[in-house]
C-alpha atoms as a PDB file:
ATOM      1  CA  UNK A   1      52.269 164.899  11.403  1.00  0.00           C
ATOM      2  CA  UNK A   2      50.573 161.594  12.452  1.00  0.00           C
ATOM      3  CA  UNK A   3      46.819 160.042  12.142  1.00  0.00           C
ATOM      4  CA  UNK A   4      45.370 158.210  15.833  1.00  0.00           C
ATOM      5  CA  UNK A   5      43.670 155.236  14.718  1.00  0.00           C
ATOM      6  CA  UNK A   6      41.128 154.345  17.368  1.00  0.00           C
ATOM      7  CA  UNK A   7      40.261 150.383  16.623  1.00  0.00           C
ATOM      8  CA  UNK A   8      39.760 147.571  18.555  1.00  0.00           C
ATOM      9  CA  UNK A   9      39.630 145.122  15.236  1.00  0.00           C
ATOM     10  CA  UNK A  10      43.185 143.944  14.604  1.00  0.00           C
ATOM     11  CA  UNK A  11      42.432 143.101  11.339  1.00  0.00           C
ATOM     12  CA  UNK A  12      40.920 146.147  10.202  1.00  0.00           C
ATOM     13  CA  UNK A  13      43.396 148.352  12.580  1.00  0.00           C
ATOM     14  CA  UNK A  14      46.294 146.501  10.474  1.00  0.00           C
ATOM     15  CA  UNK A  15      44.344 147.415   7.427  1.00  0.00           C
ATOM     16  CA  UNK A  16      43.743 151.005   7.807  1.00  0.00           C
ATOM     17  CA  UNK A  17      47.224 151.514   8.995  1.00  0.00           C
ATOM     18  CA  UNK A  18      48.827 149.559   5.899  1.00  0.00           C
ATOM     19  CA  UNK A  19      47.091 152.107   3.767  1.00  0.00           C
ATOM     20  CA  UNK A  20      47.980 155.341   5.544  1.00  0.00           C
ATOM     21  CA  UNK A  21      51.658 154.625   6.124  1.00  0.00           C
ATOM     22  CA  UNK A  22      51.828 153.571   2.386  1.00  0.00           C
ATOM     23  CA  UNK A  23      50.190 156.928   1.710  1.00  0.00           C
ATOM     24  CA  UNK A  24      53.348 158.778   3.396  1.00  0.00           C
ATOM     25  CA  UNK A  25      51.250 159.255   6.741  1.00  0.00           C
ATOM     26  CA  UNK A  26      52.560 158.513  10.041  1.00  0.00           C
ATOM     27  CA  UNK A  27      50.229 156.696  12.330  1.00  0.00           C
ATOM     28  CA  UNK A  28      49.587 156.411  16.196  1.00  0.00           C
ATOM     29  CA  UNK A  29      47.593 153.204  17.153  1.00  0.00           C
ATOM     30  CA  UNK A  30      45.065 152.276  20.242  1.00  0.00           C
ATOM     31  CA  UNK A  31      42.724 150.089  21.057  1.00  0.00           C
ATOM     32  CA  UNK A  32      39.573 152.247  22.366  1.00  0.00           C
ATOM     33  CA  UNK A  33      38.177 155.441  23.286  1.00  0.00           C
ATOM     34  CA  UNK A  34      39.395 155.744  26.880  1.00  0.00           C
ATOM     35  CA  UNK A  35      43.480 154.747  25.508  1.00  0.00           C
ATOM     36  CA  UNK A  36      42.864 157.429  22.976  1.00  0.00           C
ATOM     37  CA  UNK A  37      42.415 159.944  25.616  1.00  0.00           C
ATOM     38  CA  UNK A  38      44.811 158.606  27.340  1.00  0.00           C
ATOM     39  CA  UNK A  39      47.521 158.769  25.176  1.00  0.00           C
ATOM     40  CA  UNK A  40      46.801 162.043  23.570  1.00  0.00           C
ATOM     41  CA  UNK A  41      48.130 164.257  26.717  1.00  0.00           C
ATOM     42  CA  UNK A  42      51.466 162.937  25.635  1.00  0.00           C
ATOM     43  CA  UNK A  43      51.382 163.644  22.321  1.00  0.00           C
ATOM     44  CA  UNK A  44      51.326 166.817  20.328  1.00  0.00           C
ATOM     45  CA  UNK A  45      51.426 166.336  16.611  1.00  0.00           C
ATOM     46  CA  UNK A  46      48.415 164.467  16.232  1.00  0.00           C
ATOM     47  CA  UNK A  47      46.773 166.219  12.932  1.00  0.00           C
ATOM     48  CA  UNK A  48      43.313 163.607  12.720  1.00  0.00           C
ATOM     49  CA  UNK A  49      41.717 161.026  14.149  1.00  0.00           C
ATOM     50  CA  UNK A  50      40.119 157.736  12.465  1.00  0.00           C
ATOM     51  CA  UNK A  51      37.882 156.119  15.397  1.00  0.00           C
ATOM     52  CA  UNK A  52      35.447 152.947  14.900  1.00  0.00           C
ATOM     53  CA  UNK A  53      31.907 153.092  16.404  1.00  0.00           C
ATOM     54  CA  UNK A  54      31.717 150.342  18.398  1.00  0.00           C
ATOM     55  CA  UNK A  55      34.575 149.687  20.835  1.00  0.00           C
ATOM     56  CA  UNK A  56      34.418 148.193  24.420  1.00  0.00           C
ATOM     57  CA  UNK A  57      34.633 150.581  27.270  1.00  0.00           C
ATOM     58  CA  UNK A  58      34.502 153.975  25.227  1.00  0.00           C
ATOM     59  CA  UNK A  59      32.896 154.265  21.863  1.00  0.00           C
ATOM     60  CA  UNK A  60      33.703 156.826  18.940  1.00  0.00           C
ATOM     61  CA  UNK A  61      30.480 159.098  19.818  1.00  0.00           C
ATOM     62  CA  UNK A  62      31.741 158.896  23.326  1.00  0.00           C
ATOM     63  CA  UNK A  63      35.378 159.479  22.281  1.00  0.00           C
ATOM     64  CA  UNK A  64      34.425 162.393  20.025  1.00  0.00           C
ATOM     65  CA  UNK A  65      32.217 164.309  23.156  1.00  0.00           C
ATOM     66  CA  UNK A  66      34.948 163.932  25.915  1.00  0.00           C
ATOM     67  CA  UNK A  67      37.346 165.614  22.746  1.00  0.00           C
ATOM     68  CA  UNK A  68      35.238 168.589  22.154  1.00  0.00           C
ATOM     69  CA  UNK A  69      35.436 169.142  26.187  1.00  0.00           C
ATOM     70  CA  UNK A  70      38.848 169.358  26.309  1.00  0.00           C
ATOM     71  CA  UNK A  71      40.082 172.681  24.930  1.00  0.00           C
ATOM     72  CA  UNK A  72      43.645 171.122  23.976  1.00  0.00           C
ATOM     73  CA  UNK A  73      41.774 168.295  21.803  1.00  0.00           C
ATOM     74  CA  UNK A  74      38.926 169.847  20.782  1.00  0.00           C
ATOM     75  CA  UNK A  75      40.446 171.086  17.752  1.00  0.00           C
ATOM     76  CA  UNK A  76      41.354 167.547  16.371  1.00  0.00           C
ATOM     77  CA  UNK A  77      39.515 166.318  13.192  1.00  0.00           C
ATOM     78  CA  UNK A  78      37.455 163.208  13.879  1.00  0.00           C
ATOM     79  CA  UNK A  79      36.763 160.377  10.506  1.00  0.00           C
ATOM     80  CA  UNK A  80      34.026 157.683  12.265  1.00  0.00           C
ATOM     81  CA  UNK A  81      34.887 154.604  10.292  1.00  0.00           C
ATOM     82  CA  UNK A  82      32.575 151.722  11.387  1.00  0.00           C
ATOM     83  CA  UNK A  83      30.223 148.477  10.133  1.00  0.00           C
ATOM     84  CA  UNK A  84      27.405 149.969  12.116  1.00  0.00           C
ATOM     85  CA  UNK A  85      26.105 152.618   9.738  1.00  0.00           C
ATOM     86  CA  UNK A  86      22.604 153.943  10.711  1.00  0.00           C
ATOM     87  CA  UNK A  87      20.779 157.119  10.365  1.00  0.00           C
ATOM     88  CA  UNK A  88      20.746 157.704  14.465  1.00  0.00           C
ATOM     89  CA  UNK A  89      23.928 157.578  14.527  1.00  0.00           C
ATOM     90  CA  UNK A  90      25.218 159.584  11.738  1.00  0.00           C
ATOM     91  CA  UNK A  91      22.995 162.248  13.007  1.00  0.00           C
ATOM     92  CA  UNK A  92      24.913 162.488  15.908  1.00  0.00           C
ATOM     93  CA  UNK A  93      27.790 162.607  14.287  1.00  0.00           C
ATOM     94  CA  UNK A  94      27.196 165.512  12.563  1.00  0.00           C
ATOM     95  CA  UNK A  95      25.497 167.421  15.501  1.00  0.00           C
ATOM     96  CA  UNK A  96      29.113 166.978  16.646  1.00  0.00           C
ATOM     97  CA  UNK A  97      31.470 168.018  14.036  1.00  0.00           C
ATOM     98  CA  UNK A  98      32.469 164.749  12.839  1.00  0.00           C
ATOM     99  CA  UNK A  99      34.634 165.553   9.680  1.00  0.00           C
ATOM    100  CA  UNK A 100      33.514 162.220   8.254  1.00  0.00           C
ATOM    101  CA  UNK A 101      31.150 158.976   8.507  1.00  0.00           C
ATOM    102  CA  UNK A 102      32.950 156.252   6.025  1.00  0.00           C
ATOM    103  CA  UNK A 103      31.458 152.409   6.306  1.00  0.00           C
ATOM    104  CA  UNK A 104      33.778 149.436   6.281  1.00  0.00           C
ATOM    105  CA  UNK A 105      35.051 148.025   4.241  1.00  0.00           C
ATOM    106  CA  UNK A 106      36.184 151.381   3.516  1.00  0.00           C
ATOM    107  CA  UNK A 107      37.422 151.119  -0.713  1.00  0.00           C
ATOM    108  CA  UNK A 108      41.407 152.989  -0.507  1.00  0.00           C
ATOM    109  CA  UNK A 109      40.497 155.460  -3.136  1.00  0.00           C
ATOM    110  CA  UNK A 110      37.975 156.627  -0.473  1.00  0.00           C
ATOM    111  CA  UNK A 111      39.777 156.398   2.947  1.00  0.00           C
ATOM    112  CA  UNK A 112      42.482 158.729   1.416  1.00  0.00           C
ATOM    113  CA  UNK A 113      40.010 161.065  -0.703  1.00  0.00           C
ATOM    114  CA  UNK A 114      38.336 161.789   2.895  1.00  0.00           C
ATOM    115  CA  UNK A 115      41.669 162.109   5.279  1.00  0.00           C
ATOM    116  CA  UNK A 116      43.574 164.354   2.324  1.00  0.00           C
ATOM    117  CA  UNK A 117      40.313 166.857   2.163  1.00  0.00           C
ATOM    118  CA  UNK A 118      40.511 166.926   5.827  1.00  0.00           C
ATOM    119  CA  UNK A 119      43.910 167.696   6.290  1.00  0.00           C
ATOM    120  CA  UNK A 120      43.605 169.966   3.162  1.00  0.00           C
ATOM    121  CA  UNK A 121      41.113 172.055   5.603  1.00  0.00           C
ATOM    122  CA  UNK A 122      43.254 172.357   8.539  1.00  0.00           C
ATOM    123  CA  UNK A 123      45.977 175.531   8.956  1.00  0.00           C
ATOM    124  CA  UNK A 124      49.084 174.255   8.220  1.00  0.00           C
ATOM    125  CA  UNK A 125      51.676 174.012  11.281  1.00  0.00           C
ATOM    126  CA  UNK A 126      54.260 175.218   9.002  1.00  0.00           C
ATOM    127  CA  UNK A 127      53.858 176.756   5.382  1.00  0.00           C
ATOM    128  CA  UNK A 128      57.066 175.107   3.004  1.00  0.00           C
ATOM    129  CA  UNK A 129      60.021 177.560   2.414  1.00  0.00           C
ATOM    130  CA  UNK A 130      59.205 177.925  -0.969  1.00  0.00           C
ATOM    131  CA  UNK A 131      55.448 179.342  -0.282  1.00  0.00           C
ATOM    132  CA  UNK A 132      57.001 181.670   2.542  1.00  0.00           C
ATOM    133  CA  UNK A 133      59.938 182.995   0.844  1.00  0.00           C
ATOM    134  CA  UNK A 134      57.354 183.883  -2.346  1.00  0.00           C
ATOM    135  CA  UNK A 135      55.068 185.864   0.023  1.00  0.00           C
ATOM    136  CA  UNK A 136      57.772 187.764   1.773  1.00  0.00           C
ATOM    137  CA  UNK A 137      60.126 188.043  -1.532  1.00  0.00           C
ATOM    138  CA  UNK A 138      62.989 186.588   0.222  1.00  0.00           C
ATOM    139  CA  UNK A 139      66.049 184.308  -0.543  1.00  0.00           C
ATOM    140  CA  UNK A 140      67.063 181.261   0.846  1.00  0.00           C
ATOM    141  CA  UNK A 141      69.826 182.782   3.327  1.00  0.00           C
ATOM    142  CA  UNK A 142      67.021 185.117   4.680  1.00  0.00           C
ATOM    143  CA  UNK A 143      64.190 182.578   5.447  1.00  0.00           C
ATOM    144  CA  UNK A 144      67.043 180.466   7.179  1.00  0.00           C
ATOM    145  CA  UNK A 145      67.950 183.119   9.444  1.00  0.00           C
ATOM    146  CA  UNK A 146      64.350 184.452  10.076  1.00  0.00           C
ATOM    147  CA  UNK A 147      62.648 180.482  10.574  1.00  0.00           C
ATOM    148  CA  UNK A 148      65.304 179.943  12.827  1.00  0.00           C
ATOM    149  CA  UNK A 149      64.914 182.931  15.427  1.00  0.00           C
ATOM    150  CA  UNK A 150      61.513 181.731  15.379  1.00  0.00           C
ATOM    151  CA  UNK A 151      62.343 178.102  16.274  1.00  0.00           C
ATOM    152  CA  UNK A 152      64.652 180.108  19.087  1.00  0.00           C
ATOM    153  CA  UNK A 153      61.529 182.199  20.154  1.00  0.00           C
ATOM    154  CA  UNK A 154      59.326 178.723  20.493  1.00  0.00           C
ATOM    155  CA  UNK A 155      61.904 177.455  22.075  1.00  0.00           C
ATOM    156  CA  UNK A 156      62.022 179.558  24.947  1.00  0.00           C
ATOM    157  CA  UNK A 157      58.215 179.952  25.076  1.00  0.00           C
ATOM    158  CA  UNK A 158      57.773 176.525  25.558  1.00  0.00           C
ATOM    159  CA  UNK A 159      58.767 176.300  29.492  1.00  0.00           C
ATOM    160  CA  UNK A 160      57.280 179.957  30.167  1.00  0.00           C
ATOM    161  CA  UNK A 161      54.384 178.163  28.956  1.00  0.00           C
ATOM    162  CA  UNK A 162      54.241 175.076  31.278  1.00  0.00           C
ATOM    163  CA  UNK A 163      54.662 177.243  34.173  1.00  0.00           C
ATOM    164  CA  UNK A 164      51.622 179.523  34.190  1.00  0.00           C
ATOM    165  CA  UNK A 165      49.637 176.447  32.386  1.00  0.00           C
ATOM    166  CA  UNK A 166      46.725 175.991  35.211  1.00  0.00           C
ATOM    167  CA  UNK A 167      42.786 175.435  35.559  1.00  0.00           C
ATOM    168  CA  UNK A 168      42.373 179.074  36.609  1.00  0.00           C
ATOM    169  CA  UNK A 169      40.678 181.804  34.631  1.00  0.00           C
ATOM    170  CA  UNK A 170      43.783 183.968  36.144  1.00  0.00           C
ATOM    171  CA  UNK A 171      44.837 186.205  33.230  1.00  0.00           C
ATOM    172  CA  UNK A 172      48.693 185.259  32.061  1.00  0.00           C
ATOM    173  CA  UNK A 173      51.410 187.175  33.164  1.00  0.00           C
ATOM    174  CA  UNK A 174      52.658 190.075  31.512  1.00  0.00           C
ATOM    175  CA  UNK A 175      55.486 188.601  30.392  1.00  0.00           C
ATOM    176  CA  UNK A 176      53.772 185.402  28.894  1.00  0.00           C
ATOM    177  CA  UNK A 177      51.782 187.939  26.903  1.00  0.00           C
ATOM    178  CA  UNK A 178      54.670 189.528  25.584  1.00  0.00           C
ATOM    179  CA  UNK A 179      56.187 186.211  24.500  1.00  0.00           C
ATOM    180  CA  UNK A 180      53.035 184.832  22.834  1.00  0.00           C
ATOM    181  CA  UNK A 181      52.235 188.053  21.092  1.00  0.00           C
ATOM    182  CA  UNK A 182      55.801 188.109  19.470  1.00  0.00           C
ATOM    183  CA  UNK A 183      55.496 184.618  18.688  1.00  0.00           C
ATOM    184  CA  UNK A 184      52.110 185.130  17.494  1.00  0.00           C
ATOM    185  CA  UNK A 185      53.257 187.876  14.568  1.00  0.00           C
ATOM    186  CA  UNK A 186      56.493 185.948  14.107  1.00  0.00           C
ATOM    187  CA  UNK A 187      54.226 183.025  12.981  1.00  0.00           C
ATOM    188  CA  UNK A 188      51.966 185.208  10.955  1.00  0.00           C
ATOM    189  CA  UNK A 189      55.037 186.055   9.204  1.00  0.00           C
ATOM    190  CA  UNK A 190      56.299 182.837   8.776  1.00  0.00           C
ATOM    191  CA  UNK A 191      53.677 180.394   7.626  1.00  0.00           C
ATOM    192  CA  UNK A 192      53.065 178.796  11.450  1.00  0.00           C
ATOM    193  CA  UNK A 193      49.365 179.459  10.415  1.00  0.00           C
ATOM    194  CA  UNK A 194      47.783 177.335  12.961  1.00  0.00           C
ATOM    195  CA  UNK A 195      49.512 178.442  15.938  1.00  0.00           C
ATOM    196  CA  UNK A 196      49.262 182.172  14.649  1.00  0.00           C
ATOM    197  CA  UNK A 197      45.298 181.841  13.681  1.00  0.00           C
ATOM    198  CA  UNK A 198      44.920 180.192  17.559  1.00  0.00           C
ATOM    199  CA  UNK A 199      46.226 182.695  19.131  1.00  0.00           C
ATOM    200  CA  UNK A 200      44.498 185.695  17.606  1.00  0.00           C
ATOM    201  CA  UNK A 201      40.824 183.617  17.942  1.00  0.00           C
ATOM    202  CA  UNK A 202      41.801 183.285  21.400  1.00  0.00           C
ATOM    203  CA  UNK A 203      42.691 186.650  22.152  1.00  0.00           C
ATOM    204  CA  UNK A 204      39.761 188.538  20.152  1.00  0.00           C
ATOM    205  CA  UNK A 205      36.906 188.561  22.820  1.00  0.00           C
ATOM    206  CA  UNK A 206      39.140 188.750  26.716  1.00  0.00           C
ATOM    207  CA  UNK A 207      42.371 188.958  27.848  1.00  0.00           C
ATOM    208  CA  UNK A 208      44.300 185.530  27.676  1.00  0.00           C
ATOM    209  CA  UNK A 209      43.869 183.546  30.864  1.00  0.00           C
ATOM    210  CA  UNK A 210      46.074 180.810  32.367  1.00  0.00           C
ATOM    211  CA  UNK A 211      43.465 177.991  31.509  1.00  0.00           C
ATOM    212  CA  UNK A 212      43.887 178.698  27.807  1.00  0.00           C
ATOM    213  CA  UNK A 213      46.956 178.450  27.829  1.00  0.00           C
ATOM    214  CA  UNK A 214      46.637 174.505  27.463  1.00  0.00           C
ATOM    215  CA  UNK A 215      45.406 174.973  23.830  1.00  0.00           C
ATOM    216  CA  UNK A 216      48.394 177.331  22.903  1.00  0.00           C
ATOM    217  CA  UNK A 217      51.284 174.894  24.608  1.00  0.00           C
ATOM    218  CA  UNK A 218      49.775 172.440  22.545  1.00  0.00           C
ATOM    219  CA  UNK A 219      49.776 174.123  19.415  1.00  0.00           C
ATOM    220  CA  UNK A 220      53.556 175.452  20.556  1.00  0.00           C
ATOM    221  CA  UNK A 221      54.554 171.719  20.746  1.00  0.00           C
ATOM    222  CA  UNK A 222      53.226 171.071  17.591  1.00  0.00           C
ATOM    223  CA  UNK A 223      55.131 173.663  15.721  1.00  0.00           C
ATOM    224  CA  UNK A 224      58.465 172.526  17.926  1.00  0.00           C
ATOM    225  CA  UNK A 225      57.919 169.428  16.645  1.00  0.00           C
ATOM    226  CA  UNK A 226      57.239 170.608  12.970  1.00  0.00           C
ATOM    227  CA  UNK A 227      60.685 172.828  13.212  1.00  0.00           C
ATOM    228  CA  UNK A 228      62.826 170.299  14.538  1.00  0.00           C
ATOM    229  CA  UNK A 229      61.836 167.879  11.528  1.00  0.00           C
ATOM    230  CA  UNK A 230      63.351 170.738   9.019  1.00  0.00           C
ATOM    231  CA  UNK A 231      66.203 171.093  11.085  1.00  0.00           C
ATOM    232  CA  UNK A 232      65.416 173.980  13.523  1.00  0.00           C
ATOM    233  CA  UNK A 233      67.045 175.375  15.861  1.00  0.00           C
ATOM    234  CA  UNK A 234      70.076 175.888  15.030  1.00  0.00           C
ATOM    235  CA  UNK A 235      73.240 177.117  16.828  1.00  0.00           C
ATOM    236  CA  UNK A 236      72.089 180.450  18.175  1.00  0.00           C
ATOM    237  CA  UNK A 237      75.796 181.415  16.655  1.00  0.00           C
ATOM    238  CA  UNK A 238      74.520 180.265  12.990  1.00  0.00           C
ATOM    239  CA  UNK A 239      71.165 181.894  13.322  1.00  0.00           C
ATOM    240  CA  UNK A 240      73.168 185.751  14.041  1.00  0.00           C
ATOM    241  CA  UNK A 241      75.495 185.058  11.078  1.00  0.00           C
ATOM    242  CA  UNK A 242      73.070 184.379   8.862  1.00  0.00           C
ATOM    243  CA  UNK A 243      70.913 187.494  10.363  1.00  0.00           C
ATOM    244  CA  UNK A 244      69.888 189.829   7.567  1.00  0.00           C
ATOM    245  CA  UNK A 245      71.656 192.981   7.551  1.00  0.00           C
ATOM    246  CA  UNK A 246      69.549 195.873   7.806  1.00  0.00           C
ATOM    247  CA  UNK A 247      71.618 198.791   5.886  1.00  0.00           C
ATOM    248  CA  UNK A 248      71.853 195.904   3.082  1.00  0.00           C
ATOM    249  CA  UNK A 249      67.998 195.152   3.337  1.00  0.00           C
ATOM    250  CA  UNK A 250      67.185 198.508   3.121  1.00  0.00           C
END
């Protein structure tokens, strides 16, 4: 999980990002708006985003529009941090979701109160083992086995995925369907609450089409990402041993 810090300041950039990373957060840095946007396509674990106001070439009000008009980004938490505090602008602010309006110099206490009630609002990419394995009344062995055929199942989503990804309200393939709407209950199982709550807001009102499926690769890559940092996949060959057996299960 990282935090985009949007700052054209060095010494406040240097600032903000001393206190996150000594918080435990990971942090991405650029200089503006328009590198923000930039950058983001290539990135997919990108959980908030801390933008000043005023920045050459693309501002945080601008930065936080062209975001809600991209489906993939629209998602993203925004925190304005900025000197230039007036009631204009804070209006707009809020007329556009902004998760937060904090005026330099921004105390610690109150940088990290704001970003940990943020995050604290978002669906978690993974639940922990120990929340997961409490709701399903499982042991260790079992989780193992079952969060790593879903690493396997992401896995091979992933390039089915990129290849029907387009601009056109097309509906997805039969077969994409399939894959997303096993991945989807596998993740309900399993704690992957924001790719599984995606998915089903996506899916409640039409039939999935390929131009949303941006959004979900996104979300997909997040969760990849999230996997691989607790060790998953494994060897398909460890994953079947460790398979629960049904006659025992039952």
């Amino acid at each position: 999980m990282s935090i985009m810090i949007v700052e054209d300041n060095i010494v406040s950039a240097k600032l903000v990002v001393g206190l996150l990373q000594k918080a435990g957060y990971q942090t991405v840095l650029v200089n503006n708006g328009k590198e923000a946007l930039e950058l983001l396509p290539t990135l997919c674990n990108i959980q908030l985003i801390i933008t000043d106001y005023l920045m050459p070439e693309m501002n945080g009000i601008e930065l936080i529009k062209h975001l809600k008009m991209v489906p993939s980004f629209s998602d993203i938490p925004v925190i304005i941090l900025s000197a230039h505090c007036d009631v204009p602008t804070a209006k707009i602010a809020r007329s556009l979701h902004c998760n937060g309006f904090l005026v330099k110099p921004v105390k610690k206490e109150q940088l990290l109160e704001r970003v940990e009630q943020v995050l604290s609002n978002q669906p978690h990419v993974l639940r922990s083992k120990f929340d997961v394995s409490d709701t399903l009344q499982i042991g260790d062995e079992e989780y193992q086995a079952l969060i790593g055929m879903l690493a396997a199942q992401v896995d091979e989503g992933i390039p089915i995925a990129v290849l029907e990804e387009a601009t056109s309200d097309e509906p997805i393939s039969e077969a994409m369907n399939q894959s997303l709407s096993a991945l989807a209950e596998s993740a309900t199982l399993l704690g992957a609450d924001k790719f599984s709550r995606l998915y089903a807001s996506l899916q409640a009102d039409k039939v999935l089409t390929r131009a949303q499926l941006s959004v979900l690769l996104r979300a997909l890559q997040e969760l990849s990402l999230e996997l691989r940092a607790h060790g998953f996949p494994q060897k398909l060959n460890d994953t079947a041993n460790h398979t629960p057996d049904k006659a025992s299960a039952a």
